[in-house]
N, C-alpha and C. Protein backbone atom coordinates (compact mmCIF):
# COMPACT_ATOMS: atom_id res chain seq x y z
N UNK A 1 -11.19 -12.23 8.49
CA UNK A 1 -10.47 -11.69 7.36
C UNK A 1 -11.01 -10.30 7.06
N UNK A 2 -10.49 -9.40 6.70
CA UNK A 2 -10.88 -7.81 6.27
C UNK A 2 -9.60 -7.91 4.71
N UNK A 3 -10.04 -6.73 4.17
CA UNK A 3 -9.21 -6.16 2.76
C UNK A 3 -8.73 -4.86 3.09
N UNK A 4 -7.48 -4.75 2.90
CA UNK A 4 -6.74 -3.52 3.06
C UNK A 4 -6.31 -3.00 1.47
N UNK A 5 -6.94 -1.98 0.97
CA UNK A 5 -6.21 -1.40 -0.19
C UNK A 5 -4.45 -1.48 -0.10
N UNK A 6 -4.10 -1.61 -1.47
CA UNK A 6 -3.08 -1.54 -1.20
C UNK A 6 -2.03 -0.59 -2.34
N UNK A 7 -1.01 0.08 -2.43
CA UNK A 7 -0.02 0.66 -3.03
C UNK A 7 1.34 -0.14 -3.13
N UNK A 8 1.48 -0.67 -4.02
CA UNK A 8 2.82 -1.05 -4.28
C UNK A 8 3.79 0.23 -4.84
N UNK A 9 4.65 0.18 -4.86
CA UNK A 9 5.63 1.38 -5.27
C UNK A 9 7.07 0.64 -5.67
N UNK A 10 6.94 1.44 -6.95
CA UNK A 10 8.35 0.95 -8.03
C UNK A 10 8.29 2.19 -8.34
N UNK A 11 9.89 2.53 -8.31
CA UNK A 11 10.40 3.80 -8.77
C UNK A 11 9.63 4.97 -8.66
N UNK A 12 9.44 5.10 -7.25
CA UNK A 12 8.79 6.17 -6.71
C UNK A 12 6.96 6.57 -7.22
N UNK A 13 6.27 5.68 -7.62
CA UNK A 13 5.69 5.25 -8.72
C UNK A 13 4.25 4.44 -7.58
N UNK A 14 3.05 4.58 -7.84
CA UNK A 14 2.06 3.74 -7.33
C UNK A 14 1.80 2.62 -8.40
N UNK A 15 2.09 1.45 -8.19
CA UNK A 15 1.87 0.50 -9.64
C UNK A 15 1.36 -0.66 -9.28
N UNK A 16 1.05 -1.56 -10.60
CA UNK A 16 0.63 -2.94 -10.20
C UNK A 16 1.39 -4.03 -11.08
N UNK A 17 1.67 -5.11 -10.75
CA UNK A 17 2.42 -5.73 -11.58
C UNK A 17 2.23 -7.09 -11.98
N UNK A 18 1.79 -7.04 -13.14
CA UNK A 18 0.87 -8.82 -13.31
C UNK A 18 1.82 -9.71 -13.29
N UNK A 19 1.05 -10.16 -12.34
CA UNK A 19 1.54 -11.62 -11.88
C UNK A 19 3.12 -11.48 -11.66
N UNK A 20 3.58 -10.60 -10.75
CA UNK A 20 4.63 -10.08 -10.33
C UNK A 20 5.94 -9.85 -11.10
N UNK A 21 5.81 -10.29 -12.33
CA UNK A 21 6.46 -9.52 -13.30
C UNK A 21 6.98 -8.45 -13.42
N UNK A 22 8.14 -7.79 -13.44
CA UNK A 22 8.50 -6.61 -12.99
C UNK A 22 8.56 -5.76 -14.55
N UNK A 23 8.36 -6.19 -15.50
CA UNK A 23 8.00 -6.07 -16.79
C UNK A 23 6.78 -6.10 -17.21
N UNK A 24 5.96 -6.36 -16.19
CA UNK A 24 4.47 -5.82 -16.87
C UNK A 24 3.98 -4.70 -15.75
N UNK A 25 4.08 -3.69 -15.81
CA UNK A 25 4.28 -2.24 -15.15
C UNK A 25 2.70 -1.43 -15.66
N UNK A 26 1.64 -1.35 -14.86
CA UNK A 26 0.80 -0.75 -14.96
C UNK A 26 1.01 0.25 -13.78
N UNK A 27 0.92 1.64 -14.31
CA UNK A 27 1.17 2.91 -13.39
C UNK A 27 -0.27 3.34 -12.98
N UNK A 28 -0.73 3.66 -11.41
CA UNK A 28 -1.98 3.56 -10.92
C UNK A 28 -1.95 5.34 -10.83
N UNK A 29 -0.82 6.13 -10.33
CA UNK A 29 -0.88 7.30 -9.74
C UNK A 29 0.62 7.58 -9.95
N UNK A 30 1.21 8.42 -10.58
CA UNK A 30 2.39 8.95 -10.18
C UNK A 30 3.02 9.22 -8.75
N UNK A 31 1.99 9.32 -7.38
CA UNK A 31 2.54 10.08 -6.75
C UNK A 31 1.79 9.45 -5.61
N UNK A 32 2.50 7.83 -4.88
CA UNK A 32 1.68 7.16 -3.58
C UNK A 32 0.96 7.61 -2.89
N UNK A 33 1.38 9.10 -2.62
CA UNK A 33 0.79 9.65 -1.32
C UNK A 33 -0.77 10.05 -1.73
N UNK A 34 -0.66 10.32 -2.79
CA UNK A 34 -1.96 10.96 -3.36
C UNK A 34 -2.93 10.08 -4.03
N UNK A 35 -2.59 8.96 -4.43
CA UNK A 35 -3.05 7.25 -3.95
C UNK A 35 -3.90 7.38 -2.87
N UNK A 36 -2.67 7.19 -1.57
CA UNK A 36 -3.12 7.19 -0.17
C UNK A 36 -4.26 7.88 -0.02
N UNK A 37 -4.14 9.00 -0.03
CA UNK A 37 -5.46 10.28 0.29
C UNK A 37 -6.55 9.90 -0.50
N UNK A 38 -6.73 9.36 -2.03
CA UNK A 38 -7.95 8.65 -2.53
C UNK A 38 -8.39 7.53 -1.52
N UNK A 39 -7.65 6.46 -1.23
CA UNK A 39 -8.17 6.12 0.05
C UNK A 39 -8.89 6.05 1.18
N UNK A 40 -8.27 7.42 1.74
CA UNK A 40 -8.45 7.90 2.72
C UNK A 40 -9.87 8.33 2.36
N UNK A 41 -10.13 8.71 1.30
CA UNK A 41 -11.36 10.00 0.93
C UNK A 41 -12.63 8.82 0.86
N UNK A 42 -12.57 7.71 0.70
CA UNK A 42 -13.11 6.55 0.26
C UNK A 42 -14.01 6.28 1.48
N UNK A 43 -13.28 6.01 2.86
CA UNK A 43 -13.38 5.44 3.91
C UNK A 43 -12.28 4.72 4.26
N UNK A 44 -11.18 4.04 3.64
CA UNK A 44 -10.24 3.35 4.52
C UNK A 44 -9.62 3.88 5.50
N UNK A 45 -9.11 3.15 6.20
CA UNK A 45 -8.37 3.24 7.27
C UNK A 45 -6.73 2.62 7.69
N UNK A 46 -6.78 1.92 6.54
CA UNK A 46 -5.47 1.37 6.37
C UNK A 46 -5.08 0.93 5.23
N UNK A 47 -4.06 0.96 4.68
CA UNK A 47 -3.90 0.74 3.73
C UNK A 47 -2.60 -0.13 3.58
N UNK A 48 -2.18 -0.61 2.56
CA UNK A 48 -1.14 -2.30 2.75
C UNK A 48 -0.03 -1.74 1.67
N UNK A 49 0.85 -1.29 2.19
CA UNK A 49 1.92 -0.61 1.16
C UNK A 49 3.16 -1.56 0.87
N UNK A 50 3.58 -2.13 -0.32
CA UNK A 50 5.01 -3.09 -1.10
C UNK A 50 5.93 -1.97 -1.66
N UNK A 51 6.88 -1.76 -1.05
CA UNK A 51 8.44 -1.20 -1.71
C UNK A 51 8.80 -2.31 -2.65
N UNK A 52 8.29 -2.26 -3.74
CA UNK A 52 8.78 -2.84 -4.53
C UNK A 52 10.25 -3.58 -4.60
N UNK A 53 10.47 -1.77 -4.91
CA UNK A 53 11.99 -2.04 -5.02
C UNK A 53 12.96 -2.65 -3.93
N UNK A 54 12.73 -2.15 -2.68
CA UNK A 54 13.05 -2.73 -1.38
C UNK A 54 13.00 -4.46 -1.66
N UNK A 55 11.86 -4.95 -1.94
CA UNK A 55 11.84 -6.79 -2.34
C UNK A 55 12.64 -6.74 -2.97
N UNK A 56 12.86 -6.47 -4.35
CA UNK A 56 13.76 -6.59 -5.65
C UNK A 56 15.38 -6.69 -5.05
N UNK A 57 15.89 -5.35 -4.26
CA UNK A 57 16.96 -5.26 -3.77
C UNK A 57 17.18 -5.72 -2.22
N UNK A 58 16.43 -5.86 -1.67
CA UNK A 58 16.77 -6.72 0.14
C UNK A 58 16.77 -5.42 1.00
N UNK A 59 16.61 -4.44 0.64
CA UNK A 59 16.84 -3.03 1.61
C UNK A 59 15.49 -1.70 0.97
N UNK A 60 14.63 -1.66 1.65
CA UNK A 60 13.65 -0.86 1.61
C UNK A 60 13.86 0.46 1.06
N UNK A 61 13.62 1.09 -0.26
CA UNK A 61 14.48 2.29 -0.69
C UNK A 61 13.16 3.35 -0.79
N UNK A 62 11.98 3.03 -0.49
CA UNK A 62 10.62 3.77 -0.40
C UNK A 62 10.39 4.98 1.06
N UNK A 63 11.18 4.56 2.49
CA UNK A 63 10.44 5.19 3.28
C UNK A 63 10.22 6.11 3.17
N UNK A 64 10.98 7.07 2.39
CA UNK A 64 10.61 8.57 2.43
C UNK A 64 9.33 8.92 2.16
N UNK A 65 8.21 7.96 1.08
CA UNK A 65 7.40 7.64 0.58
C UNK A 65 6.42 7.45 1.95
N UNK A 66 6.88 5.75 2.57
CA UNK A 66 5.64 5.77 3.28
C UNK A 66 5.67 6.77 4.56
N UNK A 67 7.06 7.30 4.72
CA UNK A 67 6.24 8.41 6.18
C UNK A 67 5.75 9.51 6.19
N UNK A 68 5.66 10.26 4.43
CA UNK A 68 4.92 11.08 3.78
C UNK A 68 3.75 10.27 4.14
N UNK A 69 3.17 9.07 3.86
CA UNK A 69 2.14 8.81 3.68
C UNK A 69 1.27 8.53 5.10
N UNK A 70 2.07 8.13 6.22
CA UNK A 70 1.72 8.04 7.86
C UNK A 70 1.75 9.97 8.37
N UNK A 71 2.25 10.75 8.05
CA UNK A 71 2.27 12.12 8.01
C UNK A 71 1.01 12.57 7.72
N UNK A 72 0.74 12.57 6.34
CA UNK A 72 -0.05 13.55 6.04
C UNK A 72 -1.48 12.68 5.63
N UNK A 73 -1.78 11.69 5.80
CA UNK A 73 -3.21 10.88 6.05
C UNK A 73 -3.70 10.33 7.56
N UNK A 74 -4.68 10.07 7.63
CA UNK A 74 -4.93 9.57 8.70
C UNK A 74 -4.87 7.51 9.06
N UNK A 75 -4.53 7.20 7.76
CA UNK A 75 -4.77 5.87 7.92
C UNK A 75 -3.39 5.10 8.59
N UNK A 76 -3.65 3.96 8.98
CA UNK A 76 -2.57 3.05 9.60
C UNK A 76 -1.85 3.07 8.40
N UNK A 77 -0.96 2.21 8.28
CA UNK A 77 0.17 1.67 7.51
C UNK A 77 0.80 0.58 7.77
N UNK A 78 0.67 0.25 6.81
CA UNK A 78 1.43 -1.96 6.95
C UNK A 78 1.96 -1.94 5.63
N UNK A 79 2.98 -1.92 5.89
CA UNK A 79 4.18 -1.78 4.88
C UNK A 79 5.42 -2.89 5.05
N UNK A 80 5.75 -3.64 3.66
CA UNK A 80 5.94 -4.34 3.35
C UNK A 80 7.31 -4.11 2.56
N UNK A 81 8.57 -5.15 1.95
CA UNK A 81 9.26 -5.13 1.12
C UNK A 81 10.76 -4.32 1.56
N UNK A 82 11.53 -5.60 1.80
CA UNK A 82 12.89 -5.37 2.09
C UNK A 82 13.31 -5.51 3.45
N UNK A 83 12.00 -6.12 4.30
CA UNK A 83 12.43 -5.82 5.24
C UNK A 83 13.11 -7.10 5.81
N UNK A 84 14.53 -6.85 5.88
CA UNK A 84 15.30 -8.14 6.10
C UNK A 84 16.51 -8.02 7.29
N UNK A 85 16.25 -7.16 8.50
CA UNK A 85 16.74 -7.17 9.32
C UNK A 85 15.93 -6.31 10.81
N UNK A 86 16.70 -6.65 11.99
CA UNK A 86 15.72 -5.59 12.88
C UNK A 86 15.98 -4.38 12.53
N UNK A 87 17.46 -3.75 12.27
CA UNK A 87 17.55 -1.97 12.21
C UNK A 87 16.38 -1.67 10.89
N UNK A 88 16.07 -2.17 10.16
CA UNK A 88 15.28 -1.80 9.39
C UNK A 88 14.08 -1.86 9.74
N UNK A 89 13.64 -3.20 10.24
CA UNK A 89 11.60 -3.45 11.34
C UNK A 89 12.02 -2.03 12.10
N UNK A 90 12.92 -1.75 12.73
CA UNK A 90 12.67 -0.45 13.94
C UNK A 90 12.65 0.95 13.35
N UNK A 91 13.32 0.73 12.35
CA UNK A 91 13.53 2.34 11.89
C UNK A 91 12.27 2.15 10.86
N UNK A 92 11.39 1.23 10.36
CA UNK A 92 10.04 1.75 9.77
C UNK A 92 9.10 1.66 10.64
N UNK A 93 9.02 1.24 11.95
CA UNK A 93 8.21 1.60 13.56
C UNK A 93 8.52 2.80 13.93
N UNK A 94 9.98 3.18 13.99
CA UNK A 94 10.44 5.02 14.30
C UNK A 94 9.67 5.89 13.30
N UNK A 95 9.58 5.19 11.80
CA UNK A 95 8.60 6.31 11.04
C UNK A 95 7.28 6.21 11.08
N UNK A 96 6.86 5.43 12.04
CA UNK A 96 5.20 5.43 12.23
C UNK A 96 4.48 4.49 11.26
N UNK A 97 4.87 3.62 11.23
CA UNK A 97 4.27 2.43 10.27
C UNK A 97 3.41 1.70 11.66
N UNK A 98 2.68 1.21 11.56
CA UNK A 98 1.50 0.36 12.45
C UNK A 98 1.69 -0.79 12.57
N UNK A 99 1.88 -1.57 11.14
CA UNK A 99 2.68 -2.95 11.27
C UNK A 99 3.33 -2.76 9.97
N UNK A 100 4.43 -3.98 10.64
CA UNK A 100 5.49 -4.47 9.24
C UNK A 100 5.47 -5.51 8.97
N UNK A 101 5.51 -6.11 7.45
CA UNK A 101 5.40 -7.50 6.93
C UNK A 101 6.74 -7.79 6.90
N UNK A 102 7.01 -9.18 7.20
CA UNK A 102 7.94 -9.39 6.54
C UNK A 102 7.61 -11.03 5.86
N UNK A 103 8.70 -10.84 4.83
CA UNK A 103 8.32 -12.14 3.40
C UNK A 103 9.52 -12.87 3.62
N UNK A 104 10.49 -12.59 2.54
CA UNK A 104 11.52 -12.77 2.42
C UNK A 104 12.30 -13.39 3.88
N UNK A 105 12.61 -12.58 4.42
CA UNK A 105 13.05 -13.03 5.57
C UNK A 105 12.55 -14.54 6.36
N UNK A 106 11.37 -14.51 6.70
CA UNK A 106 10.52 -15.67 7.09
C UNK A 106 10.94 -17.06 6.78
N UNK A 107 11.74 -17.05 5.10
CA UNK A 107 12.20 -18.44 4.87
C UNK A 107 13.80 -18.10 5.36
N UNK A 108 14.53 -16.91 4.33
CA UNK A 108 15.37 -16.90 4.63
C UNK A 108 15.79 -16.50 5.67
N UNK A 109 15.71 -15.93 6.49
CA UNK A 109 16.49 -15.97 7.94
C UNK A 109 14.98 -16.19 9.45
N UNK A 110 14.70 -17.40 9.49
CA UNK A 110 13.49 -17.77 10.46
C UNK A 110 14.00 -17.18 12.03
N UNK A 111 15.23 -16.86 11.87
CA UNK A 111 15.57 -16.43 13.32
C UNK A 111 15.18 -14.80 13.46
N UNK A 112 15.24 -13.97 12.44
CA UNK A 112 14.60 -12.72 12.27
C UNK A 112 13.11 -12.58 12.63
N UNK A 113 12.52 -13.14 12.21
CA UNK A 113 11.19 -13.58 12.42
C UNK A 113 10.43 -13.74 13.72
N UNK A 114 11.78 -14.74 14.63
CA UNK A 114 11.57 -14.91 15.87
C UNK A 114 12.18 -13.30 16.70
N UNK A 115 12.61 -12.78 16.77
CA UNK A 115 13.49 -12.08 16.93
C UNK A 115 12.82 -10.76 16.41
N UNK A 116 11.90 -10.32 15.88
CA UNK A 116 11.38 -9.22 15.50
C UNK A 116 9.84 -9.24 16.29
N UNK A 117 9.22 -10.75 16.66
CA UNK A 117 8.42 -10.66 17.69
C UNK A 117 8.80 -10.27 19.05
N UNK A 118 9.46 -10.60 19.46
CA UNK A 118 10.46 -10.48 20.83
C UNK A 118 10.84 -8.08 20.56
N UNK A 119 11.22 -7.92 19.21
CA UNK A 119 11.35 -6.43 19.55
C UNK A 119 9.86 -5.48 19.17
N UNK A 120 8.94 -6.16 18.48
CA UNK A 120 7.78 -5.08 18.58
C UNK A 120 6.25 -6.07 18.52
N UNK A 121 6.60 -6.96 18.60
CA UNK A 121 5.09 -7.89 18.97
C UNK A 121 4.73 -8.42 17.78
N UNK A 122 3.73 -9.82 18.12
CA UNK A 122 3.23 -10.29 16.54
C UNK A 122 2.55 -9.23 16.38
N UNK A 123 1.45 -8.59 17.20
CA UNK A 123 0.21 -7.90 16.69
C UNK A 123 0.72 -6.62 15.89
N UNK A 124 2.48 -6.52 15.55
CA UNK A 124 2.68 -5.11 15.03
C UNK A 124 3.41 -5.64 13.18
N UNK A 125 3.88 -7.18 13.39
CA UNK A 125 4.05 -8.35 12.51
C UNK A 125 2.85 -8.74 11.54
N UNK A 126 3.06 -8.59 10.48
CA UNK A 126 2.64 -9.48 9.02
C UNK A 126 3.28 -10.48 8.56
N UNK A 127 3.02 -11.95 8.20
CA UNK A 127 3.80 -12.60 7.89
C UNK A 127 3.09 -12.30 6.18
N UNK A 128 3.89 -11.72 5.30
CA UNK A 128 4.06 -11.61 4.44
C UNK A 128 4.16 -13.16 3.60
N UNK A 129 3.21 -14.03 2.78
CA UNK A 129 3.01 -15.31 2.11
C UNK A 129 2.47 -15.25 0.77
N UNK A 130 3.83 -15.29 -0.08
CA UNK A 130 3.48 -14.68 -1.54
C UNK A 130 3.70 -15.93 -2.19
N UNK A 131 2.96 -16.75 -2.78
CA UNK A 131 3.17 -18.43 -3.95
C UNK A 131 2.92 -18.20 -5.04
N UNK A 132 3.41 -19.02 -5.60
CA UNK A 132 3.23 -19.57 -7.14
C UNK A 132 3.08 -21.12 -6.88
N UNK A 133 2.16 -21.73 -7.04
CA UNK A 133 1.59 -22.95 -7.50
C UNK A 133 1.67 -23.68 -5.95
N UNK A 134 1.51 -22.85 -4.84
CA UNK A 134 1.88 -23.04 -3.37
C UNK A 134 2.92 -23.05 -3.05
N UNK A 135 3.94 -22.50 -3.61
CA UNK A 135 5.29 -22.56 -3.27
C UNK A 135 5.88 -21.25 -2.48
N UNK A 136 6.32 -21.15 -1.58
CA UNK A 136 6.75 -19.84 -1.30
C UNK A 136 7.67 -18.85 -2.18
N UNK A 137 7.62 -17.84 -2.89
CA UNK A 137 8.26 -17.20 -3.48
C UNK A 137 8.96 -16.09 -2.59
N UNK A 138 10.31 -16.28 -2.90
CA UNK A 138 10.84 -15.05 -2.09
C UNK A 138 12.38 -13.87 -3.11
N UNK A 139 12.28 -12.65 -2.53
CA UNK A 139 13.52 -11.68 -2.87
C UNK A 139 12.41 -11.43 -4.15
N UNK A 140 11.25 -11.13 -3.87
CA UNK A 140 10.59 -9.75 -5.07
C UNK A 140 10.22 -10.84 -6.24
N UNK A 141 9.95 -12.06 -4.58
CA UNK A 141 8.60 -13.11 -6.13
C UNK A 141 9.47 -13.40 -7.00
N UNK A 142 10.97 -13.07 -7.38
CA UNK A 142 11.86 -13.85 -8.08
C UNK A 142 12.18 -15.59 -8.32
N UNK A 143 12.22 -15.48 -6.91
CA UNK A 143 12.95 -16.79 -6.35
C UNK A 143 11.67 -17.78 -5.92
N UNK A 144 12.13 -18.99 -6.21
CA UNK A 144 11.23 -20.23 -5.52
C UNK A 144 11.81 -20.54 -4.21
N UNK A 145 11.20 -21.06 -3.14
CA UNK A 145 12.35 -21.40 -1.86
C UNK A 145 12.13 -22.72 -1.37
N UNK A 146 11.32 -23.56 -2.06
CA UNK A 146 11.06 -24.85 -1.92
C UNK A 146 9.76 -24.98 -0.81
N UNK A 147 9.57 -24.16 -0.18
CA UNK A 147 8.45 -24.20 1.02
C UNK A 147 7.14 -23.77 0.92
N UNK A 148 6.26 -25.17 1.28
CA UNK A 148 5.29 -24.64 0.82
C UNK A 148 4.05 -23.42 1.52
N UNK A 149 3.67 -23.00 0.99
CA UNK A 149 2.96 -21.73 1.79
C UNK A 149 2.20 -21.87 3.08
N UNK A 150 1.23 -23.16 2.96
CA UNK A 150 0.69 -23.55 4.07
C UNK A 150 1.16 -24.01 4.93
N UNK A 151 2.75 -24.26 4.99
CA UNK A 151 3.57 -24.97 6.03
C UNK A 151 3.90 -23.38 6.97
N UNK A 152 4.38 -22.18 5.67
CA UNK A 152 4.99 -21.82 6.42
C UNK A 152 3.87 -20.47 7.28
N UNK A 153 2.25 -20.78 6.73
CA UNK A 153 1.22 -20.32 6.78
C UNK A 153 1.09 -20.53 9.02
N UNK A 154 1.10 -21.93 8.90
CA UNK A 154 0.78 -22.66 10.09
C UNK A 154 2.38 -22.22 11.10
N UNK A 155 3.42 -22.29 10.56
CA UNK A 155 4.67 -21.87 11.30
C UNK A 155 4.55 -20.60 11.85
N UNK A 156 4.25 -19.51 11.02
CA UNK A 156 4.12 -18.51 11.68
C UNK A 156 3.17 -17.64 12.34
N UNK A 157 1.87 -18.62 12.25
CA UNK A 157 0.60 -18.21 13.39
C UNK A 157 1.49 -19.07 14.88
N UNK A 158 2.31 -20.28 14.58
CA UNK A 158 2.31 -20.65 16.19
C UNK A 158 3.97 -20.24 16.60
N UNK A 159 4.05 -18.72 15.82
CA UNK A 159 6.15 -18.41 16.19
C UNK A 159 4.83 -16.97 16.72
N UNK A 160 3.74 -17.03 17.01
CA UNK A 160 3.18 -15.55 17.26
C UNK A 160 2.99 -14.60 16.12
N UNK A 161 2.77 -14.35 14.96
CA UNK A 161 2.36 -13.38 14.11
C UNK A 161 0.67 -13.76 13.91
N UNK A 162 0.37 -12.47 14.72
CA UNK A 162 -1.24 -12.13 14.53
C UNK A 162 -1.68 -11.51 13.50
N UNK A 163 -1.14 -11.51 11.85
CA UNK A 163 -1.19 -11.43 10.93
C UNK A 163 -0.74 -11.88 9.70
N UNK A 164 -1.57 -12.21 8.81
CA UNK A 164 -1.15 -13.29 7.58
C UNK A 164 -1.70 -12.02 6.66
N UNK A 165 -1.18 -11.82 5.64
CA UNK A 165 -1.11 -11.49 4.06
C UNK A 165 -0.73 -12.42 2.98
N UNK A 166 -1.56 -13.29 2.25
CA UNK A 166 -1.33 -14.12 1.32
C UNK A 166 -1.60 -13.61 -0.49
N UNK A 167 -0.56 -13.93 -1.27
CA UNK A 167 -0.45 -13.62 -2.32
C UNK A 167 -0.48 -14.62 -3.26
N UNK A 168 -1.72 -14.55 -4.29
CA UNK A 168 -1.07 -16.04 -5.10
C UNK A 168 -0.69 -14.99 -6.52
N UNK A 169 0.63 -15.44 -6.63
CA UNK A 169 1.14 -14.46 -7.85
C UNK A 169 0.78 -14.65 -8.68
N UNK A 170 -0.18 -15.63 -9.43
CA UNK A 170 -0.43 -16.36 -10.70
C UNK A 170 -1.56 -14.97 -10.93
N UNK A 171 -2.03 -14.86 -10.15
CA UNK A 171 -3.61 -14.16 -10.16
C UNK A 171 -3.24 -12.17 -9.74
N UNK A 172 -2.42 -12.23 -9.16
CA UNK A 172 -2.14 -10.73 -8.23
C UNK A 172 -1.85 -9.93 -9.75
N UNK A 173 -2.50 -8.86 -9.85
CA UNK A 173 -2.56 -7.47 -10.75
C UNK A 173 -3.58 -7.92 -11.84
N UNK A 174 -4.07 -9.41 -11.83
CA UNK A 174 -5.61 -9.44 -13.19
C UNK A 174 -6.59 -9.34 -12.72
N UNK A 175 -6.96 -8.96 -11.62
CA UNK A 175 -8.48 -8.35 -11.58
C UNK A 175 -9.34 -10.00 -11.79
C-alpha cells in the first residue's frame, strides 16, 4: 500500500467534501494546478485527482485541468471521475494521465471494465471502490448499487486491475 495526495475538483475549484456531500464544500486552493505544484514542492510524485463534477454528471468536464496539471508538473497522474466509456479512458491516456480509475462504471457497465483492460492494461487501471456502510456507492457517491465493496474489491483484482483505491465515505474529508 503507498498514499497518493489527492485533488478533487468541483467547479474548477481544488476541494474536499465531507463525507461526500456535495453541500459541504471546503475550498483547499482556487486553482488545482497550483495544488499540484505544492505537491510537487513537497516530494510527491503522484498525485490522485476526482473530477468531481465528471462523477456527479457521467462525463469528465475537468481535463483541461488535469493536462495543465501532467504539463506543467512533474508528477504522474491518476485521475478519476466520469469515466464511463473507452473514448473517454483513451482520450485521458492521449492527455497524459498515467492511470485511470474507474468507479462508477465497474458496477454499472462490468463489460467496460473488461474492455478497458484489453485497451490500456490493468497496470494503467484503478478500480475506483467508494462505500458507505460497505456498500458500493456509485454516479458521485449518490447512489447505493447493492454491491458490496469487498465482492467487488476481489472481482476486480482477478478481471486484472493492478490497482485498488478504496473510499469509506462516512469518514472521507474529516481528518
Amino acid at each position: 500500500m503507498y498514499l497518493l495526495p489527492a485533488i478533487d475538483i468541483l467547479g474548477g475549484k481544488a476541494v474536499r467534501l465531507a463525507k461526500g456531500d456535495y453541500n459541504q464544500v471546503t475550498v483547499y486552493n482556487d486553482d488545482p494546478v497550483a495544488q499540484a505544484r505544492v505537491f510537487e514542492q513537497v516530494g510527491a510524485q503522484w498525485v490522485h485527482v476526482v473530477d468531481l463534477d465528471g462523477a456527479r454528471s457521467g462525463v469528465p468536464e475537468n481535463i483541461a485541468i488535469v493536462e495543465r496539471i501532467v504539463h506543467e508538473t512533474s508528477l504522474s497522474v491518476e485521475i478519476g471521475g466520469g469515466i464511463r466509456s473507452l473514448e473517454t479512458l483513451k482520450r485521458l491516456a492521449d492527455a497524459g494521465a498515467a492511470r485511470m480509475v474507474l468507479g462508477t462504471a465497474l458496477v454499472n457497465d462490468p463489460e467496460l471494465a473488461h474492455a478497458a483492460i484489453a485497451a490500456v492494461g490493468g497496470d494503467r487501471l484503478t478500480a475506483g471502490i467508494d462505500a458507505k456502510g460497505g456498500e458500493v456507492a456509485v454516479s458521485g457517491w449518490i447512489e447505493g448499487s447493492g454491491v458490496a465493496a469487498a465482492d467487488l474489491a476481489r472481482a476486480m483484482g482477478s478481471a486484472g486491475f493492478k490497482h485498488i483505491v478504496y473510499t469509506d465515505i462516512a469518514r472521507d474529508g474529516m481528518q
